[in-house]
C-alpha atoms as a PDB file:
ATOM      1  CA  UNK A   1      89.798 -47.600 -42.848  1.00  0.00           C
ATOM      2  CA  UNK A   2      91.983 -46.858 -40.206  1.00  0.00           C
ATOM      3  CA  UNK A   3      95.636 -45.444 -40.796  1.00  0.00           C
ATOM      4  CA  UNK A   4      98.726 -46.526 -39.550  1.00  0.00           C
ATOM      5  CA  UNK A   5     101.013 -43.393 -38.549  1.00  0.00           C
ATOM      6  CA  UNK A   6     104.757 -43.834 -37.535  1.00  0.00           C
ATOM      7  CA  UNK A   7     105.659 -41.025 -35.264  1.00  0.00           C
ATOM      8  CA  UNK A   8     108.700 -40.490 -34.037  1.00  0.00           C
ATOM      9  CA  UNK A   9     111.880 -38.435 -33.282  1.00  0.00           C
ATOM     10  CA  UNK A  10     114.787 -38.854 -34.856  1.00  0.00           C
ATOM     11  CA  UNK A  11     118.331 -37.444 -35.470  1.00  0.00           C
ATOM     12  CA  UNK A  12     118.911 -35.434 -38.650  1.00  0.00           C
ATOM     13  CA  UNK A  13     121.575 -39.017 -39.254  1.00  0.00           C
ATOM     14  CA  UNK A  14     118.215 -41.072 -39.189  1.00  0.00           C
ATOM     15  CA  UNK A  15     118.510 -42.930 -35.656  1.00  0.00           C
ATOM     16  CA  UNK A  16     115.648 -42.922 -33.155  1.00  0.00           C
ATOM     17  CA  UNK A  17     117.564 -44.295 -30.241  1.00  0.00           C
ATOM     18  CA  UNK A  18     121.480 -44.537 -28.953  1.00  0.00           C
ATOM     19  CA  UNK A  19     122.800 -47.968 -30.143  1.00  0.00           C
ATOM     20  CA  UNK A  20     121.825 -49.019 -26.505  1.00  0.00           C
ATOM     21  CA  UNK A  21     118.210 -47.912 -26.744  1.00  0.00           C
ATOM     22  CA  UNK A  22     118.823 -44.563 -24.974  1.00  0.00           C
ATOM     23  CA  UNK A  23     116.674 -41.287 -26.309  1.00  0.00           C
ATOM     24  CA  UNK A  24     117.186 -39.264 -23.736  1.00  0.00           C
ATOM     25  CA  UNK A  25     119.835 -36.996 -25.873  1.00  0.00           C
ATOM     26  CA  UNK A  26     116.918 -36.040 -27.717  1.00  0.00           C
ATOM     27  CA  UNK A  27     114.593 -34.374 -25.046  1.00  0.00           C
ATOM     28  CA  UNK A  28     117.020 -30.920 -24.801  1.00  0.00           C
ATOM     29  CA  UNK A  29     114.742 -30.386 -28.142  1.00  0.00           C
ATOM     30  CA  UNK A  30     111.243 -30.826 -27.161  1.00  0.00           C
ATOM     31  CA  UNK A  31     110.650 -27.477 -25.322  1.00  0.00           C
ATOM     32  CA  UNK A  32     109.302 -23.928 -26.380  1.00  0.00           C
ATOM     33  CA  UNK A  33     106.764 -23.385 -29.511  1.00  0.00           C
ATOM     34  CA  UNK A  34     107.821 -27.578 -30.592  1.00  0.00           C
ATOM     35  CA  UNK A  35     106.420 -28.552 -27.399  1.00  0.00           C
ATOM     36  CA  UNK A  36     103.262 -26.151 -27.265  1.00  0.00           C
ATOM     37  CA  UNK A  37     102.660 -27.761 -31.101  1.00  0.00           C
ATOM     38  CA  UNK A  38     103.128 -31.082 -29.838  1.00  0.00           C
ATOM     39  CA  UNK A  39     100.654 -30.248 -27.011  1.00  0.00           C
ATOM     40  CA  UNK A  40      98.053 -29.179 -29.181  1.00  0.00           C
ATOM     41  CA  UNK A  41      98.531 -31.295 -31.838  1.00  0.00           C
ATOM     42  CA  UNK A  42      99.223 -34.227 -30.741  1.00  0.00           C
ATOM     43  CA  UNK A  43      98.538 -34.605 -27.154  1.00  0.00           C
ATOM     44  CA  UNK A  44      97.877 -38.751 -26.757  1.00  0.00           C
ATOM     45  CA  UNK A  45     101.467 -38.754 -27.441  1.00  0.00           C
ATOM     46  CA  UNK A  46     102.498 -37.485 -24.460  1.00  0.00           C
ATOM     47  CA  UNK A  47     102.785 -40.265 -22.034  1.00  0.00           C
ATOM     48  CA  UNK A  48     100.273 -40.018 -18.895  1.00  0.00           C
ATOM     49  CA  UNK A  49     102.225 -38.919 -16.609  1.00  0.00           C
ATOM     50  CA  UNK A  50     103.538 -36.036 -18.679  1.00  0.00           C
ATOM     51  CA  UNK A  51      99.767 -34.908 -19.703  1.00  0.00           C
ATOM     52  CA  UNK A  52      99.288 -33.846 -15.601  1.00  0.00           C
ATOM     53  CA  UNK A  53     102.510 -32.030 -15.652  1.00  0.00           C
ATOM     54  CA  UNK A  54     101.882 -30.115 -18.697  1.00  0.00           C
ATOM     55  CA  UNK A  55      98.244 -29.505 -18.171  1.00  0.00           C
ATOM     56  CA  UNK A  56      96.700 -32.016 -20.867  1.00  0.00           C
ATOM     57  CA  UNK A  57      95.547 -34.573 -18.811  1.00  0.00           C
ATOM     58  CA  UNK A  58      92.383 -33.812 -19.614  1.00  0.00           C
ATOM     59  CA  UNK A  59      92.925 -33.567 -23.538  1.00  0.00           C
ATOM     60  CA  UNK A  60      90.975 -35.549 -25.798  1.00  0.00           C
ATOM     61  CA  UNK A  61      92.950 -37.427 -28.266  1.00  0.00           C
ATOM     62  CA  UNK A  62      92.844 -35.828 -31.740  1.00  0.00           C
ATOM     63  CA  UNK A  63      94.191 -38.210 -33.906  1.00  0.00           C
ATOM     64  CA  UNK A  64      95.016 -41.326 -32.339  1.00  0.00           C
ATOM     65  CA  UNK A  65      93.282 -43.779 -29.598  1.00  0.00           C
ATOM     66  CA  UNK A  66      95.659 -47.208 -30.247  1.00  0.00           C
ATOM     67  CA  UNK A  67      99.515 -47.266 -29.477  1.00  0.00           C
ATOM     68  CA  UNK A  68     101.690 -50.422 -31.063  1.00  0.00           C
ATOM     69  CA  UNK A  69     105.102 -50.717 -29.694  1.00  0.00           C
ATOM     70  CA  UNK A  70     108.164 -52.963 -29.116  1.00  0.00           C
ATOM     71  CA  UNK A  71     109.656 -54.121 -26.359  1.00  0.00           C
ATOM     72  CA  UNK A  72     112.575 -52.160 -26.479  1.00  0.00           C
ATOM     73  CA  UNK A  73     110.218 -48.875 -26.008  1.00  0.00           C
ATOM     74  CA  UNK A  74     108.068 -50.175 -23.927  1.00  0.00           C
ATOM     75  CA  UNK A  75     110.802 -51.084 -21.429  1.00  0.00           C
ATOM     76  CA  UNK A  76     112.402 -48.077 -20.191  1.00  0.00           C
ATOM     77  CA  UNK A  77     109.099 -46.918 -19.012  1.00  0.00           C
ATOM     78  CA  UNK A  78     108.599 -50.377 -17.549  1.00  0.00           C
ATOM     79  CA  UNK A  79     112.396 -50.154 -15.708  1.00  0.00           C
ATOM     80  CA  UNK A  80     111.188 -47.591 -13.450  1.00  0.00           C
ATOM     81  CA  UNK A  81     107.604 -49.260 -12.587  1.00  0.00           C
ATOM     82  CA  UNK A  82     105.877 -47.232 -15.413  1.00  0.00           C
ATOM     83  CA  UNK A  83     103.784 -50.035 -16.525  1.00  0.00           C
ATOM     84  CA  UNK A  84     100.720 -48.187 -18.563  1.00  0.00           C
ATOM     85  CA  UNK A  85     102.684 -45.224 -20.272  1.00  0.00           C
ATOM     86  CA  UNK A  86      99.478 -44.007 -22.228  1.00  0.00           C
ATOM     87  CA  UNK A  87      96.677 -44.970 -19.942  1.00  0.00           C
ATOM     88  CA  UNK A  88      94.848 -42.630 -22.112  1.00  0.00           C
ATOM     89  CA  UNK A  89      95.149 -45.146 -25.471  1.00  0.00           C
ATOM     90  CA  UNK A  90      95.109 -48.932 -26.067  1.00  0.00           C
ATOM     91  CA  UNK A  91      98.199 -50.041 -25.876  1.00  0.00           C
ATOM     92  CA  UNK A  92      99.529 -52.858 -27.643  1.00  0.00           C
ATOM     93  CA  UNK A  93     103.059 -54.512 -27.047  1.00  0.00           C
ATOM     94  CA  UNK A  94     104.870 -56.857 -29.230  1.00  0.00           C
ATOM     95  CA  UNK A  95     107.206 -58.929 -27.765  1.00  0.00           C
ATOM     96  CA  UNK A  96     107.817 -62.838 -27.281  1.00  0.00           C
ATOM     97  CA  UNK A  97     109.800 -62.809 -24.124  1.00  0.00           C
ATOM     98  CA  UNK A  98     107.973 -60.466 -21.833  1.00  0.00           C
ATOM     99  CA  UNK A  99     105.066 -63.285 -21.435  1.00  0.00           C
ATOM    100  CA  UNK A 100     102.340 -61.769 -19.250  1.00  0.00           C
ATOM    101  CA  UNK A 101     100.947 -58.153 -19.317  1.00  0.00           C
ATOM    102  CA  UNK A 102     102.395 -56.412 -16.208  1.00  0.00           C
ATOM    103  CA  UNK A 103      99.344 -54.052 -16.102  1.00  0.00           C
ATOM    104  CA  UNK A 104      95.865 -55.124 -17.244  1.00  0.00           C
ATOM    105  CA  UNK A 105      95.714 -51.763 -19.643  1.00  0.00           C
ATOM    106  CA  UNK A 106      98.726 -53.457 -21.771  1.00  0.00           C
ATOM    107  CA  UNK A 107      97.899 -56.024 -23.749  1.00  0.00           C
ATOM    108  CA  UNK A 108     101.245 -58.239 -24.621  1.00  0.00           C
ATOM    109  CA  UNK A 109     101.193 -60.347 -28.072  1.00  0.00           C
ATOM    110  CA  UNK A 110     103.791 -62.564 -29.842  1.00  0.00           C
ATOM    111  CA  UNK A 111     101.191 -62.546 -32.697  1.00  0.00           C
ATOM    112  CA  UNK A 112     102.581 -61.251 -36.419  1.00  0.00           C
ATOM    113  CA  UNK A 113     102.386 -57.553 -36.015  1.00  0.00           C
ATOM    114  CA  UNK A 114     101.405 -57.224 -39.586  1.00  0.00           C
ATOM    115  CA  UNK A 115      98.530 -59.557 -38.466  1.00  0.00           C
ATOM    116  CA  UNK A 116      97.575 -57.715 -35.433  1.00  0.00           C
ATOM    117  CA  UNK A 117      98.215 -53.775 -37.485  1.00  0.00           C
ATOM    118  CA  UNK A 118      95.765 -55.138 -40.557  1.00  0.00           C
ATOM    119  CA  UNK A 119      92.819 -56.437 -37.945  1.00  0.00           C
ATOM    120  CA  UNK A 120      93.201 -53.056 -36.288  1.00  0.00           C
ATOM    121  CA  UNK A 121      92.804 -50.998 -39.671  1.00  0.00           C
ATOM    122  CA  UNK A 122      89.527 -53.123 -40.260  1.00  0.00           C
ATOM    123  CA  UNK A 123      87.827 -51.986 -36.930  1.00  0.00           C
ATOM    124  CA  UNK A 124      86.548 -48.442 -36.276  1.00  0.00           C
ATOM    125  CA  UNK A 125      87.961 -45.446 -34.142  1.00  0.00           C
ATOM    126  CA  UNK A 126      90.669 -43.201 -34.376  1.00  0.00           C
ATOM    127  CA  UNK A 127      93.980 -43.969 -36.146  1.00  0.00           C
ATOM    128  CA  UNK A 128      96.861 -45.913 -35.151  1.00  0.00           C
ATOM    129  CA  UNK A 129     100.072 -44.979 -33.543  1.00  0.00           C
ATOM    130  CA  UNK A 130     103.621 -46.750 -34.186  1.00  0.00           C
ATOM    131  CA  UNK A 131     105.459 -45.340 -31.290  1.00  0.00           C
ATOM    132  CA  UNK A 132     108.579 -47.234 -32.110  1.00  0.00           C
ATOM    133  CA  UNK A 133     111.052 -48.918 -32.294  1.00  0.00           C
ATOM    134  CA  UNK A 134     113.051 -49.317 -35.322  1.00  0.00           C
ATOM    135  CA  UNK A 135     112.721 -53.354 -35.654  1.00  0.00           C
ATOM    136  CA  UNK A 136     108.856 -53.399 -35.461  1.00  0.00           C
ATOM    137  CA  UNK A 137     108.979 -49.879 -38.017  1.00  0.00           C
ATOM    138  CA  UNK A 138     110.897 -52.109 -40.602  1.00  0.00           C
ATOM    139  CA  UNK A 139     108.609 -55.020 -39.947  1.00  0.00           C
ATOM    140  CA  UNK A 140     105.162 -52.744 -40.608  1.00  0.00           C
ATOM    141  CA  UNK A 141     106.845 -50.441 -43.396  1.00  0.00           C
ATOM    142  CA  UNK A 142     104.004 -52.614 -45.788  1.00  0.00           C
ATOM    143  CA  UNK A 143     101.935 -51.110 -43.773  1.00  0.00           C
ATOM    144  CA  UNK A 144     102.921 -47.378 -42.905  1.00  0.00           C
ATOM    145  CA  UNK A 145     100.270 -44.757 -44.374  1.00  0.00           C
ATOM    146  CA  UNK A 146     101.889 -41.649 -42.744  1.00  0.00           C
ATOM    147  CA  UNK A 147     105.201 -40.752 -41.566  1.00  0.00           C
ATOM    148  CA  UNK A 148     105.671 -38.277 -39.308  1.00  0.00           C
ATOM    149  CA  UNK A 149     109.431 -37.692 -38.438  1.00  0.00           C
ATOM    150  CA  UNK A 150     110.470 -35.224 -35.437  1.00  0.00           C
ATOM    151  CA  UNK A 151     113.632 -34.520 -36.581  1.00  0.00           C
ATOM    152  CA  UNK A 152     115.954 -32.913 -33.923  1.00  0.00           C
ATOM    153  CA  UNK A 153     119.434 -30.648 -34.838  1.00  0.00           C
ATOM    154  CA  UNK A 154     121.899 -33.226 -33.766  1.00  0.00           C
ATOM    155  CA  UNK A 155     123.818 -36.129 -35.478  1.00  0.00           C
ATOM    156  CA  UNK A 156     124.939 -39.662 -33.518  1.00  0.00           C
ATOM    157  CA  UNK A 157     126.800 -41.778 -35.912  1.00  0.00           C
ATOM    158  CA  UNK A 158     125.376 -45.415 -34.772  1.00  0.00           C
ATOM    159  CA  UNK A 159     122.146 -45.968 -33.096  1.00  0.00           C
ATOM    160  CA  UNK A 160     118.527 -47.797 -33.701  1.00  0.00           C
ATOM    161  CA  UNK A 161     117.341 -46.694 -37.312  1.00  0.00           C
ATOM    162  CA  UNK A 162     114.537 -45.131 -38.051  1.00  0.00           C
ATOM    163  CA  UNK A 163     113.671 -48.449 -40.016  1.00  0.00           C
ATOM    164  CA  UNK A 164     115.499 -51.841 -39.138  1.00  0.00           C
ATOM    165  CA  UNK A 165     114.684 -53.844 -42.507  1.00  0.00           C
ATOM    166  CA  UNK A 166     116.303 -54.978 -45.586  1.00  0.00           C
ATOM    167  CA  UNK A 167     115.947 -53.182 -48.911  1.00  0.00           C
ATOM    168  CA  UNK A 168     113.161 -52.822 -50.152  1.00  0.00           C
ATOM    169  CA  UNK A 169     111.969 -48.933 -51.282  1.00  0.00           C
ATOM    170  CA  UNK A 170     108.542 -47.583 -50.381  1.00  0.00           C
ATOM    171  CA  UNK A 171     107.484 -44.369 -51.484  1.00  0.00           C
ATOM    172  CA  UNK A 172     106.081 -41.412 -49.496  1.00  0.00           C
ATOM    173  CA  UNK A 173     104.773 -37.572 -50.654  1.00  0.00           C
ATOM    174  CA  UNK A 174     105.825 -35.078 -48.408  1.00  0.00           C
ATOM    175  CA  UNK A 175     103.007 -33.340 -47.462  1.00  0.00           C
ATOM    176  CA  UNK A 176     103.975 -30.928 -44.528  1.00  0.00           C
ATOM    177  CA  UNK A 177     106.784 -28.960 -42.728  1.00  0.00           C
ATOM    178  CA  UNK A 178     107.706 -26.973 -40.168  1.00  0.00           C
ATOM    179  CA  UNK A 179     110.673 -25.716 -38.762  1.00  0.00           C
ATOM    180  CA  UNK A 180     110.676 -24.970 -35.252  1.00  0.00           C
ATOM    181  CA  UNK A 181     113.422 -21.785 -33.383  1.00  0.00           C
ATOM    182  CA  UNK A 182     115.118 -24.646 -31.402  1.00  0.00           C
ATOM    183  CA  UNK A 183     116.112 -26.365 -35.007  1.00  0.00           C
ATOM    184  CA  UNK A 184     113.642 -28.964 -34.921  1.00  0.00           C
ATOM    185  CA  UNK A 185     111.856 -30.016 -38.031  1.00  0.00           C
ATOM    186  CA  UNK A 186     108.561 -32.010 -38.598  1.00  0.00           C
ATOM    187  CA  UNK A 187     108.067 -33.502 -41.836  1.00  0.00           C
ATOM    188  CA  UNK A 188     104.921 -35.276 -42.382  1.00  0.00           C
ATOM    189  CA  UNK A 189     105.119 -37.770 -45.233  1.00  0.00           C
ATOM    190  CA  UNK A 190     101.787 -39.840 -47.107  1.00  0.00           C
ATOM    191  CA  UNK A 191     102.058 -43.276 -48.881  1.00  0.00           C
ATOM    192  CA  UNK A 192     102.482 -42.424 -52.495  1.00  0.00           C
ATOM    193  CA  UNK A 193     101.633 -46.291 -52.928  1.00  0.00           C
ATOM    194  CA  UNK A 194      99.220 -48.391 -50.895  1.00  0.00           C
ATOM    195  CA  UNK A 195      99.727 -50.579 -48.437  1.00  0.00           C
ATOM    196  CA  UNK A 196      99.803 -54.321 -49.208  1.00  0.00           C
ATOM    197  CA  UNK A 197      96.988 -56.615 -49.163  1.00  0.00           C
ATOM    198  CA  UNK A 198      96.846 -58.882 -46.019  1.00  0.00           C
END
């Protein structure tokens, strides 16, 4: 079965985003050896564009071929006419205002996104990525198998969480980490428990 793998950058006070939705504070820290790592590691989580620029276009994806996002990451890209940020993956969109795809490589649903996350999970290929944001983390936390938090040397105070959801404890096994020079930290984190039956 196919795993469900939340990764994502956060602040080392637990928010992935300013409270307005902003992340660009964070992207002083992805340079040097984090940056090389993340290119070899994890290149489908580059967005196209980026992959030219830092000579990975051609990459194959290693771990993941599906994206799942919000709205609220999906739109920044979409502000400035980026309308297929990972041509490279299927991309999948939840939101129930945006209404139709604005590019035929991004599918838009309104459908549950525990719904849509467990069909995935049942079909073959590579694993899945949660790209973000906070709201649709706290929504899928059922059905997270892997955590794995890019945690950058700075602290905000208020922003998006890492998780938006009520209380409701799920336990993870760290399993990796590695501390980068420029402070940052990845911490990769397995479901001690597993996921819920849908």
């Amino acid at each position: 079965m196919r795993k469900l793998t939340y990764y994502v950058g956060t602040t080392v006070d637990g928010f992935i985003a300013a409270p307005d939705g902003d992340y660009q504070f964070l992207m002083p820290y992805v340079g040097g050896e984090f940056l090389s790592h993340l290119c070899a590691e994890y290149p489908e989580t580059v967005p196209t564009p980026g992959r030219a620029a830092l000579g990975i276009a051609e990459a194959p994806n290693r771990r993941f071929d599906t994206v799942v996002m919000g709205r609220g990451t999906y739109q920044p890209g979409l502000a400035v006419g980026l309308t297929s940020p990972y041509a490279h993956l299927r991309q999948i969109v939840f939101s129930r205002g945006l209404g139709e795809s604005p590019d035929p490589a991004v599918e838009i649903t309104a459908a549950d996104p525990l719904d849509v996350v467990r069909e995935l999970k049942r079909q073959d290929g590579l694993g899945i990525w949660l790209c973000g944001g906070g709201e649709l983390a706290g929504r899928l936390l059922p059905e997270i198998d892997e955590l794995i938090v890019k945690q950058s040397p700075v602290a905000i105070g208020a922003g998006v969480p890492l998780f938006r959801a009520g209380f409701a404890p799920h336990t993870f096994t760290l399993t990796d980490s590695r501390v980068f020079p420029n402070g940052v930290t990845v911490r990769t984190f397995g479901r001690t428990t597993a996921p819920t039956a849908g």
